[in-house]
C-alpha atoms as a PDB file:
ATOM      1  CA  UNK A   1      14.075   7.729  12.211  1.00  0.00           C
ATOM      2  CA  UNK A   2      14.160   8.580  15.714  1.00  0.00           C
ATOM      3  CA  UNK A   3      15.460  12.323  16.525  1.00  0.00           C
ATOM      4  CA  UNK A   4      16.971  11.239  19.486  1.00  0.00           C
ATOM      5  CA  UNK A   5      19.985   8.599  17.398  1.00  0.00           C
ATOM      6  CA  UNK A   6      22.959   8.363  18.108  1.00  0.00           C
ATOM      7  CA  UNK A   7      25.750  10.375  15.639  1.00  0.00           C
ATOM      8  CA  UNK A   8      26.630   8.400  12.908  1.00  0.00           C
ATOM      9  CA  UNK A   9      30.330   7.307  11.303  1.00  0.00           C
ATOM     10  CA  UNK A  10      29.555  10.819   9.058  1.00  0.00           C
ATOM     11  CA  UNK A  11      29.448  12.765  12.232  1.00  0.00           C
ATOM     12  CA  UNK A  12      25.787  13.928  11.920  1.00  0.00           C
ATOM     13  CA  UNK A  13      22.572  12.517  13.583  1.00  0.00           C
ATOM     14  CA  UNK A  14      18.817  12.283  12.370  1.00  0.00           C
ATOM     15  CA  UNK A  15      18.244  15.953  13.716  1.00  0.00           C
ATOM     16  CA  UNK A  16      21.205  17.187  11.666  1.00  0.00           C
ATOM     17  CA  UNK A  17      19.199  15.900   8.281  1.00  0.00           C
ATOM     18  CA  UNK A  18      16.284  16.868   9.621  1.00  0.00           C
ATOM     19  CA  UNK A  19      16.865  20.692  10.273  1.00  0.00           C
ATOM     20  CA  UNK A  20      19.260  20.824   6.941  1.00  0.00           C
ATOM     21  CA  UNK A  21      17.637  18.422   4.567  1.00  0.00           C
ATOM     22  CA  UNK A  22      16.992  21.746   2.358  1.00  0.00           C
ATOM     23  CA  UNK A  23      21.094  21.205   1.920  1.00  0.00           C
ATOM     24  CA  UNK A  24      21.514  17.907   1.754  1.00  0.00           C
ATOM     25  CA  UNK A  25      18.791  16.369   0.559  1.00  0.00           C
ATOM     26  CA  UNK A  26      20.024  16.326  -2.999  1.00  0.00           C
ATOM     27  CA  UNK A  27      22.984  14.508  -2.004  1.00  0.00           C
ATOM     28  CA  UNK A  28      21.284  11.788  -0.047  1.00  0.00           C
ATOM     29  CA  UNK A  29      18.952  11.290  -2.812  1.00  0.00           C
ATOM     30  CA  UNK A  30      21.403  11.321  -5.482  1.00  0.00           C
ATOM     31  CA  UNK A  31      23.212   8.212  -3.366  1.00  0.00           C
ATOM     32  CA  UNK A  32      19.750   6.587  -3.138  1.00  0.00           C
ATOM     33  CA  UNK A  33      18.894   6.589  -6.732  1.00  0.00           C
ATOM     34  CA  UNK A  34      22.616   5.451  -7.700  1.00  0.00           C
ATOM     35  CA  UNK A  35      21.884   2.449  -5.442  1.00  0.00           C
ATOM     36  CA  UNK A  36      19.082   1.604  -7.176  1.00  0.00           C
ATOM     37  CA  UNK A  37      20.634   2.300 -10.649  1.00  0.00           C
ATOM     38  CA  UNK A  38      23.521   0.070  -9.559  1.00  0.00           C
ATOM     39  CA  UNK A  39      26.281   2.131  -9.456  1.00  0.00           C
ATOM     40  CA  UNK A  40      28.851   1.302  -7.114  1.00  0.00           C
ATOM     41  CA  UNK A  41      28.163   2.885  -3.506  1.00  0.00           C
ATOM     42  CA  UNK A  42      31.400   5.264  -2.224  1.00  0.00           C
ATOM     43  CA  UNK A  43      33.354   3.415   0.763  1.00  0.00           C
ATOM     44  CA  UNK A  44      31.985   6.017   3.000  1.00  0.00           C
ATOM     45  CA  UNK A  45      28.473   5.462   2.603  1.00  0.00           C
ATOM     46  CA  UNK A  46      28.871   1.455   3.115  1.00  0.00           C
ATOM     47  CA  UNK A  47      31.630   1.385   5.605  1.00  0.00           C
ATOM     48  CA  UNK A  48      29.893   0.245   9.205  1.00  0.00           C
ATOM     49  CA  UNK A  49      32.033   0.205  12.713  1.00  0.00           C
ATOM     50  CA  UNK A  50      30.989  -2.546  15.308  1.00  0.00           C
ATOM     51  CA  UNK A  51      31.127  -0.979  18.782  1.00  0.00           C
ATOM     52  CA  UNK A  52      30.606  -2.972  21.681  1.00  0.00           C
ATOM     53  CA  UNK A  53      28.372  -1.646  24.650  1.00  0.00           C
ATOM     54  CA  UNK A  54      29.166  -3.522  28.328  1.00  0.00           C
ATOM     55  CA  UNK A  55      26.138  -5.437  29.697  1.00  0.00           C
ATOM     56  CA  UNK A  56      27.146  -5.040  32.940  1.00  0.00           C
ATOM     57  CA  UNK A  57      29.714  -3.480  35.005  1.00  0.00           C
ATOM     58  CA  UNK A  58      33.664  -4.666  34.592  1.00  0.00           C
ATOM     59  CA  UNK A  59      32.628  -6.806  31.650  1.00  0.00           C
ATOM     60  CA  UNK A  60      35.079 -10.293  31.407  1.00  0.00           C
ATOM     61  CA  UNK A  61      33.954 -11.843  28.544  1.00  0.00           C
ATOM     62  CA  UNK A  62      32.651 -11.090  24.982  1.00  0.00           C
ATOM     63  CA  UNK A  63      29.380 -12.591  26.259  1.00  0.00           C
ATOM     64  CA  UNK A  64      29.305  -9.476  28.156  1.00  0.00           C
ATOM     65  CA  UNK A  65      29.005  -7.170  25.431  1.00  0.00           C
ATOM     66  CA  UNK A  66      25.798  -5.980  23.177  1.00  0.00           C
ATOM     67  CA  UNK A  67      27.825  -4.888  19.558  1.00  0.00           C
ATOM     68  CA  UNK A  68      25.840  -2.330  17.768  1.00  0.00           C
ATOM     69  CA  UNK A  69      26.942  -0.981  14.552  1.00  0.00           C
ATOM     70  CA  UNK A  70      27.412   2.772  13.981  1.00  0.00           C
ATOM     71  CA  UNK A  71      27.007   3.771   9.628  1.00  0.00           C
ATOM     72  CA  UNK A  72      26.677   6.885   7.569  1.00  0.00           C
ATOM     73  CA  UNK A  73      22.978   8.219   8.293  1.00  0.00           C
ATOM     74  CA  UNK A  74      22.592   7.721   4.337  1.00  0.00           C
ATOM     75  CA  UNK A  75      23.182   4.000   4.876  1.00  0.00           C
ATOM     76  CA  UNK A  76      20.378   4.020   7.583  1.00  0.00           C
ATOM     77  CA  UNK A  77      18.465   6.145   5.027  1.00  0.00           C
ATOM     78  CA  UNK A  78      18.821   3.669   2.443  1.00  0.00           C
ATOM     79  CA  UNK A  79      17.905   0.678   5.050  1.00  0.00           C
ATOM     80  CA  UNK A  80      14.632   2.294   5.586  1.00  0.00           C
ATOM     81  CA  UNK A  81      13.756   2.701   2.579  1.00  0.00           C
ATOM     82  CA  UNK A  82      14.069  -1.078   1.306  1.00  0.00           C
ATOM     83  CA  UNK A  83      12.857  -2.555   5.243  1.00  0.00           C
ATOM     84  CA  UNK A  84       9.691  -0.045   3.715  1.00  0.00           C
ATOM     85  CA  UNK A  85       9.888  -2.072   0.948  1.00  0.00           C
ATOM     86  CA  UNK A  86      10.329  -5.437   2.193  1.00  0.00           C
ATOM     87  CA  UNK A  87       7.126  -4.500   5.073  1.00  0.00           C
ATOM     88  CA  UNK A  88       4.364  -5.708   2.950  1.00  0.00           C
ATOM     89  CA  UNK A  89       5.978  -9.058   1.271  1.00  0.00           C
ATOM     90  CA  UNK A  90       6.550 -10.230   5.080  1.00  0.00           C
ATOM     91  CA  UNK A  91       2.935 -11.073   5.823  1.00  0.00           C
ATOM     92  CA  UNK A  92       2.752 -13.899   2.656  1.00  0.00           C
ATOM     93  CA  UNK A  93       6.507 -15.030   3.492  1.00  0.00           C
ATOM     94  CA  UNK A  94       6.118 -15.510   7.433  1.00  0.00           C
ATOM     95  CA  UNK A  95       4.003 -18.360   8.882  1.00  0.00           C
ATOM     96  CA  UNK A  96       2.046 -17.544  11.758  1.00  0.00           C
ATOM     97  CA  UNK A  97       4.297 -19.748  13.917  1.00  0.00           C
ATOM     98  CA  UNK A  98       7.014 -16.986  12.941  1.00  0.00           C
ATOM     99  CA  UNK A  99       5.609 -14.677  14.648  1.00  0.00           C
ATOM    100  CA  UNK A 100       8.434 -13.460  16.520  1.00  0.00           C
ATOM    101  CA  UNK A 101       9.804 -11.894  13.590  1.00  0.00           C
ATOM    102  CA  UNK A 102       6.556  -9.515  13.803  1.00  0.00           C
ATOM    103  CA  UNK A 103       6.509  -6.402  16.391  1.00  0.00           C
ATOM    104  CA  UNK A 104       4.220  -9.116  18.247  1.00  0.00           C
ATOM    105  CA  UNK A 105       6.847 -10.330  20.254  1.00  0.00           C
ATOM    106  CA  UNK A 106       5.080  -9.296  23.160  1.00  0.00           C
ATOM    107  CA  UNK A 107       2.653 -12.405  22.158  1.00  0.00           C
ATOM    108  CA  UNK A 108       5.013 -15.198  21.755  1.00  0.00           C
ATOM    109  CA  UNK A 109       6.121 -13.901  25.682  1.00  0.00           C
ATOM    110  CA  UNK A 110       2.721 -13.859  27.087  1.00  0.00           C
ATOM    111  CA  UNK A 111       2.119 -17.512  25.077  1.00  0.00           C
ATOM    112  CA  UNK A 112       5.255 -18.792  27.306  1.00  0.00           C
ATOM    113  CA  UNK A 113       4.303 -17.169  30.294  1.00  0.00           C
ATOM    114  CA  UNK A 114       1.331 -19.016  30.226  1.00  0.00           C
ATOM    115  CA  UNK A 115       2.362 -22.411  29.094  1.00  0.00           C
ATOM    116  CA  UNK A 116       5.242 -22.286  32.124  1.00  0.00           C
ATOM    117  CA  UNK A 117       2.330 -21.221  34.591  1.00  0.00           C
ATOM    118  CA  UNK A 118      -0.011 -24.304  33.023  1.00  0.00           C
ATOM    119  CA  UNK A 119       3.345 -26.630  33.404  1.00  0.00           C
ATOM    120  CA  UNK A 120       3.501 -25.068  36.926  1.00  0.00           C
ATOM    121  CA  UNK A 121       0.132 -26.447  37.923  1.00  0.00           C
ATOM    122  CA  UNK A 122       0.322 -29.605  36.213  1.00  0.00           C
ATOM    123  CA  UNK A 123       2.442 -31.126  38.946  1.00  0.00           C
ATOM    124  CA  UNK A 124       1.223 -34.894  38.549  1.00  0.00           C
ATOM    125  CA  UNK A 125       2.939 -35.459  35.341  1.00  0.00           C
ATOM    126  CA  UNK A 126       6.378 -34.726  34.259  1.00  0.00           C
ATOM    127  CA  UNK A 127       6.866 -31.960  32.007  1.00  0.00           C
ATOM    128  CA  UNK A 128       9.793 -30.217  30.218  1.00  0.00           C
ATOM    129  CA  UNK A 129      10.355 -27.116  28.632  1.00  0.00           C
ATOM    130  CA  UNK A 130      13.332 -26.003  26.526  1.00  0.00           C
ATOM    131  CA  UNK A 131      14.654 -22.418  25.908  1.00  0.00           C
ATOM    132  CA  UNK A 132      16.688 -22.061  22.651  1.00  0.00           C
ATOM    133  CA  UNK A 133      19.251 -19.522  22.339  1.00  0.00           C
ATOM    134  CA  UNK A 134      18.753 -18.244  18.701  1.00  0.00           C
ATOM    135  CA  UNK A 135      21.094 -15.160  19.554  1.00  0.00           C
ATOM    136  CA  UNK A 136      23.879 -16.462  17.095  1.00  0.00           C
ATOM    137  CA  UNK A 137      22.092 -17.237  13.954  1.00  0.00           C
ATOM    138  CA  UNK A 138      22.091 -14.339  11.623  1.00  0.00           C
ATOM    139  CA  UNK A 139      26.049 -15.569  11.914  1.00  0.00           C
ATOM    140  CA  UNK A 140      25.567 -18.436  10.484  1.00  0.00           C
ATOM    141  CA  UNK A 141      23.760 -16.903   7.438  1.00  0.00           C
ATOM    142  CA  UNK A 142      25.048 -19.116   3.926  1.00  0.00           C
ATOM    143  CA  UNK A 143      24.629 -16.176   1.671  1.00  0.00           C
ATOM    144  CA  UNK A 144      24.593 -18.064  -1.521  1.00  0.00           C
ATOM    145  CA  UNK A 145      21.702 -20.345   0.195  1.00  0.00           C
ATOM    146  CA  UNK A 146      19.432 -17.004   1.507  1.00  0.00           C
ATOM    147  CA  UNK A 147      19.832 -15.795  -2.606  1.00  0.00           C
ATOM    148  CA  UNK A 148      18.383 -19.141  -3.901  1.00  0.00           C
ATOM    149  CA  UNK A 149      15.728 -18.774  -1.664  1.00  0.00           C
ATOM    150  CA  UNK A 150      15.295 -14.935  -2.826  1.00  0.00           C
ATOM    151  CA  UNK A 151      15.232 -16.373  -6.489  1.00  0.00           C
ATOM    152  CA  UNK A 152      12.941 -19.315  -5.390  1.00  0.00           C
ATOM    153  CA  UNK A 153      10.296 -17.289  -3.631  1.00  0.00           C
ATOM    154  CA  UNK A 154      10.282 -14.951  -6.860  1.00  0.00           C
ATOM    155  CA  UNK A 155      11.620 -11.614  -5.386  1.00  0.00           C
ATOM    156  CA  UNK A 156      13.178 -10.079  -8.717  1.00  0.00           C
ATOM    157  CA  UNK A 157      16.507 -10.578  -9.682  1.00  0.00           C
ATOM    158  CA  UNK A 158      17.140  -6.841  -9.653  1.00  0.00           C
ATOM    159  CA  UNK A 159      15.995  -6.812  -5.849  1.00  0.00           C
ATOM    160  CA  UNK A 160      18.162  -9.317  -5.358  1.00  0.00           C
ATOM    161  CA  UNK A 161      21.104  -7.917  -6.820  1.00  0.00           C
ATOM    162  CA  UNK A 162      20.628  -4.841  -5.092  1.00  0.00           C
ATOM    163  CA  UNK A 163      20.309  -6.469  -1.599  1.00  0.00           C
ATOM    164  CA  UNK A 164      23.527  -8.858  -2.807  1.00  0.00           C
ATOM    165  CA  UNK A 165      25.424  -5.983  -3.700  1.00  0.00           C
ATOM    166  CA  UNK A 166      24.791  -3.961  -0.286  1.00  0.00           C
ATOM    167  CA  UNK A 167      25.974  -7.052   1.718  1.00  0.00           C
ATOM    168  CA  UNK A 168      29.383  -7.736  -0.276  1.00  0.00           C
ATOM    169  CA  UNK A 169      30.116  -3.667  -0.109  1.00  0.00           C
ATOM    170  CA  UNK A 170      29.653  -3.364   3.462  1.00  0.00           C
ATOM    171  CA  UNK A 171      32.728  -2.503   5.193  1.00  0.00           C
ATOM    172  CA  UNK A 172      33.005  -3.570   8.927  1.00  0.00           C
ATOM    173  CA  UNK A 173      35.935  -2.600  10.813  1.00  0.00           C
ATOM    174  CA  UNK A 174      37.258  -1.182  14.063  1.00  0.00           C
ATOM    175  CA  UNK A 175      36.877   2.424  14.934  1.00  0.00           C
ATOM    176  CA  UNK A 176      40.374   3.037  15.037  1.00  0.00           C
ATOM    177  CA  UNK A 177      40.682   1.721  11.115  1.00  0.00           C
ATOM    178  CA  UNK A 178      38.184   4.167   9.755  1.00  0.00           C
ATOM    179  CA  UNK A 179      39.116   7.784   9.599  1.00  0.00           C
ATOM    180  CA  UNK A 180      40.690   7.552   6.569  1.00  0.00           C
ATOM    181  CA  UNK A 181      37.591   7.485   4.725  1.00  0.00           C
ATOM    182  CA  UNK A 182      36.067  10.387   5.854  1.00  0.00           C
ATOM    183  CA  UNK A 183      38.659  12.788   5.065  1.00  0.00           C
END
């Protein structure tokens, strides 16, 4: 994790673990290996605050916002550590024409860049190209469809559970809502 992050909703930021993890490291790992036990997580570890960050200046319009969501440094901790997990499945899961899912974004860019510039030239002929705004999907997520497709793929059913159990126990709420769990 990046040095540099932003504090989390404990107060504390990557550098903070990193420069004490002699004193908390048996803490954090404690909360790890009770996730993957399956014991319930504390309210504090799973609660996440959306924050929204203006796009531009005056924003109008929620359009104009980027939300990002601020959680315990454990949580991120624990995130890691199954996206770690999850890293090497992706290759025999993802079709090469899902490549944007891949740090080769940069590709799929350059790919458009070129067909536009192609389009460009071919003037005689008429030609049309569509942008799709995919922005909104993860909202759209049917989470009892996404764990038959976990169970149909084959992931286990304890990975499964685990990765169920972290999405119904997350807590999202505004700022102001919060404090009382971290007292």
């Amino acid at each position: 994790m990046s040095p540099g992050s932003t504090v989390g909703l404990d107060g504390f930021n990557t550098i903070f673990y990193q420069r004490c993890w002699v004193i908390v490291k048996n803490d954090v790992v404690s909360e790890v290996q009770d996730f993957f036990t399956g014991a319930p997580l504390l309210l504090s570890f799973t609660a996440t605050t959306i924050v929204l960050i203006p796009k531009v200046k005056n924003p109008s319009q929620y359009s104009e916002f980027r939300p990002i969501s601020l959680c315990s440094r454990t949580n991120n901790i624990l995130m890691k550590l199954l996206n770690n997990r999850l890293k090497s499945l992706l290759p025999s899961l993802v079709t090469l024409n899902q490549a944007a899912l891949f740090f080769q974004i940069g590709d799929n860019i350059l790919l458009a860049q070129e067909v536009m510039r192609s389009i460009s030239a071919n003037k005689k002929d008429w030609n049309v190209a569509f942008k799709l705004d995919m922005k909104k999907d993860y909202d759209r997520v049917d989470w009892s469809f996404l764990e038959l497709i976990l169970q149909r793929v084959g992931f286990p059913e304890w990975w499964i559970q685990h990765i169920w159990n972290y999405t119904q126990l997350l807590v999202l709420s505004p700022y102001q809502q919060i404090s009382k769990w971290f007292l």
